[in-house]
N, C-alpha and C. Protein backbone atom coordinates (compact mmCIF):
# COMPACT_ATOMS: atom_id res chain seq x y z
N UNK A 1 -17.47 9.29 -66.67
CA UNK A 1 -16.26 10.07 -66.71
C UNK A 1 -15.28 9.50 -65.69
N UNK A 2 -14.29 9.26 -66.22
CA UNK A 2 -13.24 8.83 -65.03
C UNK A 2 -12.47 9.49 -64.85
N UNK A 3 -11.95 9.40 -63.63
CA UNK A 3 -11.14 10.42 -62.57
C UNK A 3 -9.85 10.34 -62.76
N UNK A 4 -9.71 11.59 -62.76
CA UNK A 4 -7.84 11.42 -63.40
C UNK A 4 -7.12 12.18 -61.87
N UNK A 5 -5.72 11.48 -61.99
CA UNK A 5 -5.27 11.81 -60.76
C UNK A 5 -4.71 13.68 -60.60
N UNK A 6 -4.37 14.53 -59.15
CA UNK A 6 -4.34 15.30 -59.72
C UNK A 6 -2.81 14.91 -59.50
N UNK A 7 -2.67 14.09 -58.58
CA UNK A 7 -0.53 14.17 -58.96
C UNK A 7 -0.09 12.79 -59.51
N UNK A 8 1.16 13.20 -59.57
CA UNK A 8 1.32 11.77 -60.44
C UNK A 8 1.63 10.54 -59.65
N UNK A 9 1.86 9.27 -60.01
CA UNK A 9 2.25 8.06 -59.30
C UNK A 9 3.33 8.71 -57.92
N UNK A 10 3.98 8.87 -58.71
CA UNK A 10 5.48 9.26 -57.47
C UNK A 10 4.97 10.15 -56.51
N UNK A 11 4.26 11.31 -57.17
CA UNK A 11 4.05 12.23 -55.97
C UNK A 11 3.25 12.35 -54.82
N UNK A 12 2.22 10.84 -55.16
CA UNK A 12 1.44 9.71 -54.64
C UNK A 12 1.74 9.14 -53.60
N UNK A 13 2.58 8.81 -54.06
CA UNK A 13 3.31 7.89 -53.21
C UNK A 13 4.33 8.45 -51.98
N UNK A 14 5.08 10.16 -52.52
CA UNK A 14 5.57 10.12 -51.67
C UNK A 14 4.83 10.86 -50.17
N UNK A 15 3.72 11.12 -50.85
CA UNK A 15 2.64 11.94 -49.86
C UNK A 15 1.91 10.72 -48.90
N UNK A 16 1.79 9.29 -49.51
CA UNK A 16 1.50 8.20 -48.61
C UNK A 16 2.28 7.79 -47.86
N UNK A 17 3.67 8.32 -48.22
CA UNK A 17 4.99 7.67 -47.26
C UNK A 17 4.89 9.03 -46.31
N UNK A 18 4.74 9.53 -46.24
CA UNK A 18 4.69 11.16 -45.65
C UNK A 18 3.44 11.23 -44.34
N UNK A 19 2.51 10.66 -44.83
CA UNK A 19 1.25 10.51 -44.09
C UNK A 19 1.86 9.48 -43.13
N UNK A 20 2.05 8.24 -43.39
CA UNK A 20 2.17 7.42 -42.50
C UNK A 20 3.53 7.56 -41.79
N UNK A 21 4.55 8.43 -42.30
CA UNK A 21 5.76 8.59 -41.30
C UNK A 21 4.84 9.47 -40.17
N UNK A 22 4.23 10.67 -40.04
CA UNK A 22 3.73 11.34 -39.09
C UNK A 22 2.97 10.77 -38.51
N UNK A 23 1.84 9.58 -38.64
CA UNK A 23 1.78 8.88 -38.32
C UNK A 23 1.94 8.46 -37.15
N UNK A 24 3.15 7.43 -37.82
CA UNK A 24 3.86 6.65 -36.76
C UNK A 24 4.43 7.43 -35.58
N UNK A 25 5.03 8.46 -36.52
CA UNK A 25 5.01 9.97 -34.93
C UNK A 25 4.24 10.47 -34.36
N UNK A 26 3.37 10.18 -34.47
CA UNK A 26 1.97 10.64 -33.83
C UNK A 26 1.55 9.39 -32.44
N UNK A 27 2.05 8.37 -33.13
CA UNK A 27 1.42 7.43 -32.45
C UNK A 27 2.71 7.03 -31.63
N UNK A 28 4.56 6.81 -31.52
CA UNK A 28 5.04 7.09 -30.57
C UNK A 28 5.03 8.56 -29.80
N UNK A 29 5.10 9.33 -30.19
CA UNK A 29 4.36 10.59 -28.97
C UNK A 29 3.53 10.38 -27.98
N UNK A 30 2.76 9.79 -28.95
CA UNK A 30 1.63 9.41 -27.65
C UNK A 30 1.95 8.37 -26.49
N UNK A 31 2.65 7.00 -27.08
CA UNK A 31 2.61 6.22 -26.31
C UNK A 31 4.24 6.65 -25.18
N UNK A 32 4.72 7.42 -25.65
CA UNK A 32 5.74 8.42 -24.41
C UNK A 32 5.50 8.82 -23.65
N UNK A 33 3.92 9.77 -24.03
CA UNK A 33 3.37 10.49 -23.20
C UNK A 33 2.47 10.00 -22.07
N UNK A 34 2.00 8.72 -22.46
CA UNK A 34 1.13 8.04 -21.37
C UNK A 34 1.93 7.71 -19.76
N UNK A 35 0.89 7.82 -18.82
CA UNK A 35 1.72 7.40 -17.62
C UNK A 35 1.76 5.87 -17.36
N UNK A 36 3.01 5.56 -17.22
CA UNK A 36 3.38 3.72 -16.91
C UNK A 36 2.87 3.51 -15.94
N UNK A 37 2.22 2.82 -15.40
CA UNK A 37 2.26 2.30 -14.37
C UNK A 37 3.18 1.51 -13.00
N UNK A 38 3.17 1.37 -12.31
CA UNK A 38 4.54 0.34 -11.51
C UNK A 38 3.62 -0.23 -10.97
N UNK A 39 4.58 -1.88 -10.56
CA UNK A 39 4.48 -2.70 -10.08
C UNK A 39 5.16 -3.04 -9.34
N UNK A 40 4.82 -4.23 -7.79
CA UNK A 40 6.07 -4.76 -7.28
C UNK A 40 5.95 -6.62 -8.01
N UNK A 41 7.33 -6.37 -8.26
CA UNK A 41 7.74 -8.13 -8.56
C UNK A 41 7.58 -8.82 -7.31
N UNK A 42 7.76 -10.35 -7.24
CA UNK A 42 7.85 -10.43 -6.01
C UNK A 42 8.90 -10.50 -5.08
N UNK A 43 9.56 -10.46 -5.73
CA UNK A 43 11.08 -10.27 -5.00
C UNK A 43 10.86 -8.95 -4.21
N UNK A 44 10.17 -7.49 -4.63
CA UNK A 44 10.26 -6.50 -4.12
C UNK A 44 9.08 -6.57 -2.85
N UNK A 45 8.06 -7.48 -3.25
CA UNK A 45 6.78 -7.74 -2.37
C UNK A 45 7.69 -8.22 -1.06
N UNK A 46 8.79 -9.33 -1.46
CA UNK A 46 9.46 -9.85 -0.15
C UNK A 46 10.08 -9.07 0.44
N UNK A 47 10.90 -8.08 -0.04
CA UNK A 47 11.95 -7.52 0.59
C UNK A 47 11.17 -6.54 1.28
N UNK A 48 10.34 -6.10 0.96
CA UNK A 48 9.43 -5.43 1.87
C UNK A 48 8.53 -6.09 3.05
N UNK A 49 8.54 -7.12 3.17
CA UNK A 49 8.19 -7.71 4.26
C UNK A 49 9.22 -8.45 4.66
N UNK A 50 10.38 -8.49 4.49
CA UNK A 50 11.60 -8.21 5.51
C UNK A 50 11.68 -7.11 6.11
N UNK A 51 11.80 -5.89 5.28
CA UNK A 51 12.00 -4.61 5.81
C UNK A 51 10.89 -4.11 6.93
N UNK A 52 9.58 -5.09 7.07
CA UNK A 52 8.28 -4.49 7.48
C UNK A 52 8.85 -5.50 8.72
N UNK A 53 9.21 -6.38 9.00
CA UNK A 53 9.45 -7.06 9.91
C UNK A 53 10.57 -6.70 10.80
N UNK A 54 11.54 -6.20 10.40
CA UNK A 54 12.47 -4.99 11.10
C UNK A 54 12.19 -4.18 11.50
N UNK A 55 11.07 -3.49 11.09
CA UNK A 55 10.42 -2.27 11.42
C UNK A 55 9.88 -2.67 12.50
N UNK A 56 9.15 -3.95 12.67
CA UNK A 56 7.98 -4.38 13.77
C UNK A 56 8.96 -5.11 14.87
N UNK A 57 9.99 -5.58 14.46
CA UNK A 57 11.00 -6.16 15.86
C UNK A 57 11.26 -4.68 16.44
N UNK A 58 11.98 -3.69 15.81
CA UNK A 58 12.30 -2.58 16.52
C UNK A 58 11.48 -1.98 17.15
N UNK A 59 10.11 -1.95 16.86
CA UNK A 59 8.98 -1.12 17.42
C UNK A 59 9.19 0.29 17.49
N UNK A 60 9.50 0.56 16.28
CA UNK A 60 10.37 2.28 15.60
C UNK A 60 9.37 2.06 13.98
N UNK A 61 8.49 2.42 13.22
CA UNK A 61 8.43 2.84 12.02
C UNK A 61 9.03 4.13 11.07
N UNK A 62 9.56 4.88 12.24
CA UNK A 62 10.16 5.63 11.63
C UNK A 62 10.85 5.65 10.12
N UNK A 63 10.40 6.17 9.02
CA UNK A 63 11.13 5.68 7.82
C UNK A 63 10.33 4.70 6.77
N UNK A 64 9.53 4.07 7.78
CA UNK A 64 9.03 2.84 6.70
C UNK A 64 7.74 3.74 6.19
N UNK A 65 7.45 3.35 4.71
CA UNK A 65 6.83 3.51 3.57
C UNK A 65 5.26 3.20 3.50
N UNK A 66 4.81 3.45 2.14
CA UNK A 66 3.31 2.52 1.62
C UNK A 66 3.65 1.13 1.87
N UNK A 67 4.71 0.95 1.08
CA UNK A 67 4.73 -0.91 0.73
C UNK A 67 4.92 -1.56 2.32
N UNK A 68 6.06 -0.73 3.38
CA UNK A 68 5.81 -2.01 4.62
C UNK A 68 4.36 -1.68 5.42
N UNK A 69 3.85 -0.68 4.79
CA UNK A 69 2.29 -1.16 5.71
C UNK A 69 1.39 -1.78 4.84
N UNK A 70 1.50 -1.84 3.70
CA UNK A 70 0.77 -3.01 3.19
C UNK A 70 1.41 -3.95 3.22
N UNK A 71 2.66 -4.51 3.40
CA UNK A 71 2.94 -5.46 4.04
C UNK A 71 2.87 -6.24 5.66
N UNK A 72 2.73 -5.09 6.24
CA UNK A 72 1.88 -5.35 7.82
C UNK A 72 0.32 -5.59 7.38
N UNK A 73 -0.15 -4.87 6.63
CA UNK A 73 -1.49 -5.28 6.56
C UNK A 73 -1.95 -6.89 5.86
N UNK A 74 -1.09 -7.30 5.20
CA UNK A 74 -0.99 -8.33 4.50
C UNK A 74 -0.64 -9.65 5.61
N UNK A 75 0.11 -9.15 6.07
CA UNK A 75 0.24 -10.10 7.34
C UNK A 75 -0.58 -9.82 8.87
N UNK A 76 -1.28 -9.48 9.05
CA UNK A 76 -2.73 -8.99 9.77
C UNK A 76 -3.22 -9.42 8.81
N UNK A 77 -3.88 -9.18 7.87
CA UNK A 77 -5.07 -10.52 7.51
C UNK A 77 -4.86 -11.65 7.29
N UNK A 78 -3.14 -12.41 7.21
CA UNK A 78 -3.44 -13.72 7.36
C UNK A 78 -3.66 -13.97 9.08
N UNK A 79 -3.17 -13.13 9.87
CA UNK A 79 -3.59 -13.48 11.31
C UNK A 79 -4.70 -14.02 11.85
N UNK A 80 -5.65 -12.60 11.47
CA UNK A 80 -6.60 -12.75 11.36
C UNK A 80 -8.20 -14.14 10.63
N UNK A 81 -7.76 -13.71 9.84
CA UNK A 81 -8.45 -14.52 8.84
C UNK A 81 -7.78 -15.90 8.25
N UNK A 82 -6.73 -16.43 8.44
CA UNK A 82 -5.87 -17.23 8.31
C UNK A 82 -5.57 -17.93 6.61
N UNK A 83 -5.69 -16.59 6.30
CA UNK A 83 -5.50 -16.61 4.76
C UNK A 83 -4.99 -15.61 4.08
N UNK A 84 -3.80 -15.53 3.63
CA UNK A 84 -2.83 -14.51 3.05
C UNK A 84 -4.09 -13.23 2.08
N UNK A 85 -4.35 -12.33 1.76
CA UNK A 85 -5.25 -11.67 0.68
C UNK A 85 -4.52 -11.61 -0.29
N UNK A 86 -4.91 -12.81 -1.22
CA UNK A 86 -4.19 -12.89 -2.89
C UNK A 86 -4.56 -11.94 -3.82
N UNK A 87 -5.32 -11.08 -3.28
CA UNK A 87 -5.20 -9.92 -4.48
C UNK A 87 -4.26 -9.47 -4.83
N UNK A 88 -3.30 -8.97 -3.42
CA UNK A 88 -2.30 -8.18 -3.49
C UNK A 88 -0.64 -8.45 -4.60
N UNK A 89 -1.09 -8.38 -5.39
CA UNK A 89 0.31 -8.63 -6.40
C UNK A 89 0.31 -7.60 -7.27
N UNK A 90 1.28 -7.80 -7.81
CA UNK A 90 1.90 -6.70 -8.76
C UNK A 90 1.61 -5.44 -9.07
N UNK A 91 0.60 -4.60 -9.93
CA UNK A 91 -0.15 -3.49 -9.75
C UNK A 91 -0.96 -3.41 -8.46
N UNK A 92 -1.36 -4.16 -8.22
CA UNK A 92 -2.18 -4.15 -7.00
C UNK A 92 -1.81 -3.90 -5.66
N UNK A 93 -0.54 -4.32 -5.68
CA UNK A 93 0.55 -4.56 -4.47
C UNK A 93 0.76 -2.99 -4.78
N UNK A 94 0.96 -2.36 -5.70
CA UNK A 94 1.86 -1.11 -5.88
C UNK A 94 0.53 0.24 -6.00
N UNK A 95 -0.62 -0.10 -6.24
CA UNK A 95 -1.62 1.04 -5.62
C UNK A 95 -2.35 0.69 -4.19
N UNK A 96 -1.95 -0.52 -3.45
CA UNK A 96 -1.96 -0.20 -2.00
C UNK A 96 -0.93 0.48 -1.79
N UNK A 97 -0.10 0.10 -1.93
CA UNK A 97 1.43 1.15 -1.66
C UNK A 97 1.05 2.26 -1.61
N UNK A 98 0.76 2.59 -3.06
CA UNK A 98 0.62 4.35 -2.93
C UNK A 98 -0.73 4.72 -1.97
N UNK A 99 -1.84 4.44 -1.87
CA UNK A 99 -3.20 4.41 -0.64
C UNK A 99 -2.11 4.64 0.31
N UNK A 100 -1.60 3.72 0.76
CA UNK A 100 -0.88 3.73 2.31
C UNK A 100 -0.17 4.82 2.37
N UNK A 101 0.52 5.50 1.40
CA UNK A 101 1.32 6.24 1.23
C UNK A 101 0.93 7.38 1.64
N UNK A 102 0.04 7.65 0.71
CA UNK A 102 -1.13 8.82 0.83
C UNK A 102 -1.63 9.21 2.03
N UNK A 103 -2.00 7.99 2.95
CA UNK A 103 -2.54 7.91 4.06
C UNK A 103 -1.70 8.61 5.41
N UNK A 104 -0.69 7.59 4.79
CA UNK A 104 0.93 8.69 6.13
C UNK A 104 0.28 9.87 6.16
N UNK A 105 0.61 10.45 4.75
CA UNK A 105 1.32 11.79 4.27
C UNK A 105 0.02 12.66 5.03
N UNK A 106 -1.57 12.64 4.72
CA UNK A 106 -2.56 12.97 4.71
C UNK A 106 -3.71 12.93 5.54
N UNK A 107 -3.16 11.58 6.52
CA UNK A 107 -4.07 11.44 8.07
C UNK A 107 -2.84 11.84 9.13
N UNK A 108 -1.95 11.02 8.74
CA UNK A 108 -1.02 11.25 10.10
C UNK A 108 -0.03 11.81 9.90
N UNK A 109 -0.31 12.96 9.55
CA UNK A 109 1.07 14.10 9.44
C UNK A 109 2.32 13.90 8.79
N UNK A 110 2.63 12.62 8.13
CA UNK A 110 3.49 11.96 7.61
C UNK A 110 4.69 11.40 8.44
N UNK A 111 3.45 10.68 9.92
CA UNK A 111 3.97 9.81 11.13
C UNK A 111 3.60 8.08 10.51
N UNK A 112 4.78 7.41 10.34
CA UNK A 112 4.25 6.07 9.58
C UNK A 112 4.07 5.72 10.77
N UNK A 113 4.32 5.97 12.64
CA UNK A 113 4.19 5.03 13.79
C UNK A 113 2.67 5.62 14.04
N UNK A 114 2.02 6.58 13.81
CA UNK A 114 0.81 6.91 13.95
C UNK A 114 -0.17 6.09 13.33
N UNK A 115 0.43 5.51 11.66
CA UNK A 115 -0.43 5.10 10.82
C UNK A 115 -0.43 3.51 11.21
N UNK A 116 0.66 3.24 12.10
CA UNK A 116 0.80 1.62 12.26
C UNK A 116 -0.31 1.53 13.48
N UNK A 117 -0.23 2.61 14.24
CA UNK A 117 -1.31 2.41 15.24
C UNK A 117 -2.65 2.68 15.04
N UNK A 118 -3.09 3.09 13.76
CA UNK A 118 -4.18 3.03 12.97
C UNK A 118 -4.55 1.57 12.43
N UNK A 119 -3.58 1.02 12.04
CA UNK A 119 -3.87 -0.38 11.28
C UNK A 119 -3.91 -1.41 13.06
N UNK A 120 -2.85 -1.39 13.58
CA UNK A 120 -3.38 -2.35 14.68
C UNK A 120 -4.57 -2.50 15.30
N UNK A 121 -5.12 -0.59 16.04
CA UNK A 121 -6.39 -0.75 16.25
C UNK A 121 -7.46 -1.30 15.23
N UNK A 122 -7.20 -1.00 13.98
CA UNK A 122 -8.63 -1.76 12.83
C UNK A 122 -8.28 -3.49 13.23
N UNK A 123 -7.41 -3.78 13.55
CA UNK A 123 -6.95 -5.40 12.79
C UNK A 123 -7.14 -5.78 14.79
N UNK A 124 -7.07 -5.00 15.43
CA UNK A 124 -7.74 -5.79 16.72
C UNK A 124 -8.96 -5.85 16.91
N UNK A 125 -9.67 -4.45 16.69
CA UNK A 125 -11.03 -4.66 16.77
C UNK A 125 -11.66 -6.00 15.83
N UNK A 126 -11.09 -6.03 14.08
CA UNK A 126 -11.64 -7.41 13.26
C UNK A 126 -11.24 -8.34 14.03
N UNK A 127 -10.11 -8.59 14.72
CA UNK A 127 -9.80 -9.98 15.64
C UNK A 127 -11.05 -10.17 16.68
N UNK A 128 -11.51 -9.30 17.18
CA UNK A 128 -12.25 -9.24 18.25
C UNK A 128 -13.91 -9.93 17.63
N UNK A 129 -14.11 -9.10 16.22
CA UNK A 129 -15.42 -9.42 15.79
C UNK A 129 -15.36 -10.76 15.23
N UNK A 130 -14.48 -11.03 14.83
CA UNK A 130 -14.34 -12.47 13.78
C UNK A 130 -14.41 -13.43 14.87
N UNK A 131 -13.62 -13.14 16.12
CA UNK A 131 -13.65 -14.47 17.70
C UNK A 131 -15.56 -14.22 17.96
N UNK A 132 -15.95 -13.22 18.11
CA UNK A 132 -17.32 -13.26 18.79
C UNK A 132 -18.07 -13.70 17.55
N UNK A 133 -18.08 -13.53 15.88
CA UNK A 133 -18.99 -14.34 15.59
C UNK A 133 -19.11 -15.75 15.05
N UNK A 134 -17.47 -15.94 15.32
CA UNK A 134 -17.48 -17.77 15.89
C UNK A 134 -17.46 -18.05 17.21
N UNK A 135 -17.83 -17.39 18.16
CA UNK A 135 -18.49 -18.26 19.67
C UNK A 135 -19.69 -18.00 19.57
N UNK A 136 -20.44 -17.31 18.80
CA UNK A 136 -22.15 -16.99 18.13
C UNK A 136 -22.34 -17.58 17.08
N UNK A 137 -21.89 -18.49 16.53
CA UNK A 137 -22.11 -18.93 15.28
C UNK A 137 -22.79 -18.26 14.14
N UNK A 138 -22.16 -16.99 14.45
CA UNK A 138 -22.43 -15.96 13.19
C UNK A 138 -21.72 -16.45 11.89
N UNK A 139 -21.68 -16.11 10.48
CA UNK A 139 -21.15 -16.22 9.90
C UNK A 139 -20.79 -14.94 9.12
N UNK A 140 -19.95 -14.36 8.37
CA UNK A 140 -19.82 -12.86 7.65
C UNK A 140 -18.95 -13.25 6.53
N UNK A 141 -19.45 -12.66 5.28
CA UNK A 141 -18.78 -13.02 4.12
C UNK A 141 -17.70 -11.17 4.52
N UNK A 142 -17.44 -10.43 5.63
CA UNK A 142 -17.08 -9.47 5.50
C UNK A 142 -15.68 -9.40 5.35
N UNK A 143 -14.90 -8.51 5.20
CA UNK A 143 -13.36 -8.77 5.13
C UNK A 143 -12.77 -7.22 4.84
N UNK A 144 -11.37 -7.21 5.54
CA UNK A 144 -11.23 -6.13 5.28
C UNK A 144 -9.77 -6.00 4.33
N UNK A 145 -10.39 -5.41 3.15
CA UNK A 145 -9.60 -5.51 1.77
C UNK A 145 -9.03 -4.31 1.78
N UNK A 146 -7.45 -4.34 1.09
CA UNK A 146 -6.78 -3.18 0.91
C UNK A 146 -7.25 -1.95 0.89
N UNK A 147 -8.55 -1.83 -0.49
CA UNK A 147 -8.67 -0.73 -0.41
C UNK A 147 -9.82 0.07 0.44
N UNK A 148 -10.37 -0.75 1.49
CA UNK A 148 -10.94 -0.37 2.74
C UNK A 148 -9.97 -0.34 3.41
N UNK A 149 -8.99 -0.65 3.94
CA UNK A 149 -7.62 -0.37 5.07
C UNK A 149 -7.07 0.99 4.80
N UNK A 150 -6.79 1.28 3.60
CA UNK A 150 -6.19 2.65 3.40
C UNK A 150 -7.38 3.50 2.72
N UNK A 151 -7.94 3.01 2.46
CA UNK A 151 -9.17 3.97 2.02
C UNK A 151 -9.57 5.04 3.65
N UNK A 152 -10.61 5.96 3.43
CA UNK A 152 -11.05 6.95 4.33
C UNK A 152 -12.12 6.18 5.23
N UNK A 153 -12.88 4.87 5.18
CA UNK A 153 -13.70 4.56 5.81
C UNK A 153 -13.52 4.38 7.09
N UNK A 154 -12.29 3.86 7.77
CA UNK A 154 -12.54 3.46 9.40
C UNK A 154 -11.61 4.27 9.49
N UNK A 155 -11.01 5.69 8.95
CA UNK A 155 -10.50 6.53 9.59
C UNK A 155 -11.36 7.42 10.89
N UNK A 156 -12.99 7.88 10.18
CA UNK A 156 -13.65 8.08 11.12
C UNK A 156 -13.73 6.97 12.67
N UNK A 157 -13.86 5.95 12.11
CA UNK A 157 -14.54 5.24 13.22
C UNK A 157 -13.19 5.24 14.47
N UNK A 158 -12.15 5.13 13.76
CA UNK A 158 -10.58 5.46 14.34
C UNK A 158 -10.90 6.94 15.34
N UNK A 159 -10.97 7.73 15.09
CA UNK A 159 -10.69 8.63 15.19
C UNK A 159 -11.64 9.34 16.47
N UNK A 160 -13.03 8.52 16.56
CA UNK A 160 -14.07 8.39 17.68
C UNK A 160 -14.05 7.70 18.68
N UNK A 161 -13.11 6.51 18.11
CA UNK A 161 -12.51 5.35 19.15
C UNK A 161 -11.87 6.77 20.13
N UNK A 162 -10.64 7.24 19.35
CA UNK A 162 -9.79 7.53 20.34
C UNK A 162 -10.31 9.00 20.88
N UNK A 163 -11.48 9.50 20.54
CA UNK A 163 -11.60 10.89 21.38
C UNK A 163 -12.47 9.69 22.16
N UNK A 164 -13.04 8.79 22.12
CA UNK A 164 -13.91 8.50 23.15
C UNK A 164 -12.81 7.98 24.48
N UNK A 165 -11.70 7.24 24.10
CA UNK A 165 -10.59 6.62 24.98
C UNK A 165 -9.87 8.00 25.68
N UNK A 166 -9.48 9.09 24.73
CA UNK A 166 -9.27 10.35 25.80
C UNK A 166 -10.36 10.73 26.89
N UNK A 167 -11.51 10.91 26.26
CA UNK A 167 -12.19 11.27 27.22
C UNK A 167 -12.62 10.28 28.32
N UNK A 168 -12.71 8.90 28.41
CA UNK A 168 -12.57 8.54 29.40
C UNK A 168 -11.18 8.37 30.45
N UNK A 169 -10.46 8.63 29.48
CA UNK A 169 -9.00 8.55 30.71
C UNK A 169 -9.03 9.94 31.30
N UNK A 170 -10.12 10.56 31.28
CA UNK A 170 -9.72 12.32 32.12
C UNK A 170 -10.26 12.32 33.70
């Protein structure tokens, strides 16, 4: 027995044109609704380490952002380690940003000169370990990557440093 249609050609057709118009509305809706992501180009990577370098001649952070402390941090690990951290580009560059950001807002009261004195103490103490385990001929595949700098890990250890430094200055 063969199957007979129940509508006709046209009305076929216009129910297939019908389906796939909603469709296609279905499927820009969605892609509206998704969250974009950002990035920095590098033009914006630079201008922020101009701006991070103004910040550090003045010895004022007042004002400065995520991006100039991952741009201080970016320049502390080439100090350090004498190698720029090439992760940091485009998306990558722009969710350290926001970490750092976060970090102001959420460790240091949303003091960016508090948070710079958070990153110096981490990036002196690594200066300190990286000199002693080349006069020990240690070697360490260790490193300290973006998202350990703004991450929560050496906030503690930060934070013991300096009740231990109060309590000896009493």
């Amino acid at each position: 027995m063969a199957r007979v249609p129940l509508a006709s050609p046209e009305a076929q057709q216009m129910l297939a044109a019908a389906s796939v118009t909603k469709l296609v509305e279905k499927q820009k809706a969605k892609s509206l609704s998704k969250k974009r992501g950002f990035s920095f180009s590098k033009a914006a990577v630079e201008a922020a380490r101009v701006e991070m370098d103004a910040f550090a001649d003045a010895g004022e952070w007042r004002g400065a952002r995520g991006q100039h402390l991952v741009a201080l941090y970016a320049w502390m690990h080439e100090q350090v380690y004498g190698v720029p951290p090439l992760e940091l580009v485009g998306r990558a560059y722009a969710g350290a940003s926001m970490m750092a950001q976060k970090m102001i807002a959420d460790w240091f009261e949303g003091d960016p000169n508090l948070a710079v004195d958070f990153l110096k103490w981490c990036w002196g103490r690594e200066r300190y370990r990286v000199k002693r385990r080349a006069e020990t001929g240690q070697t360490s595949d260790f490193r300290i990557g973006w998202r350990l700098q703004f991450g929560r890990s050496f906030l503690s250890d930060y934070r013991v440093a300096m009740a231990q430094m109060a309590k000896g200055s009493r």
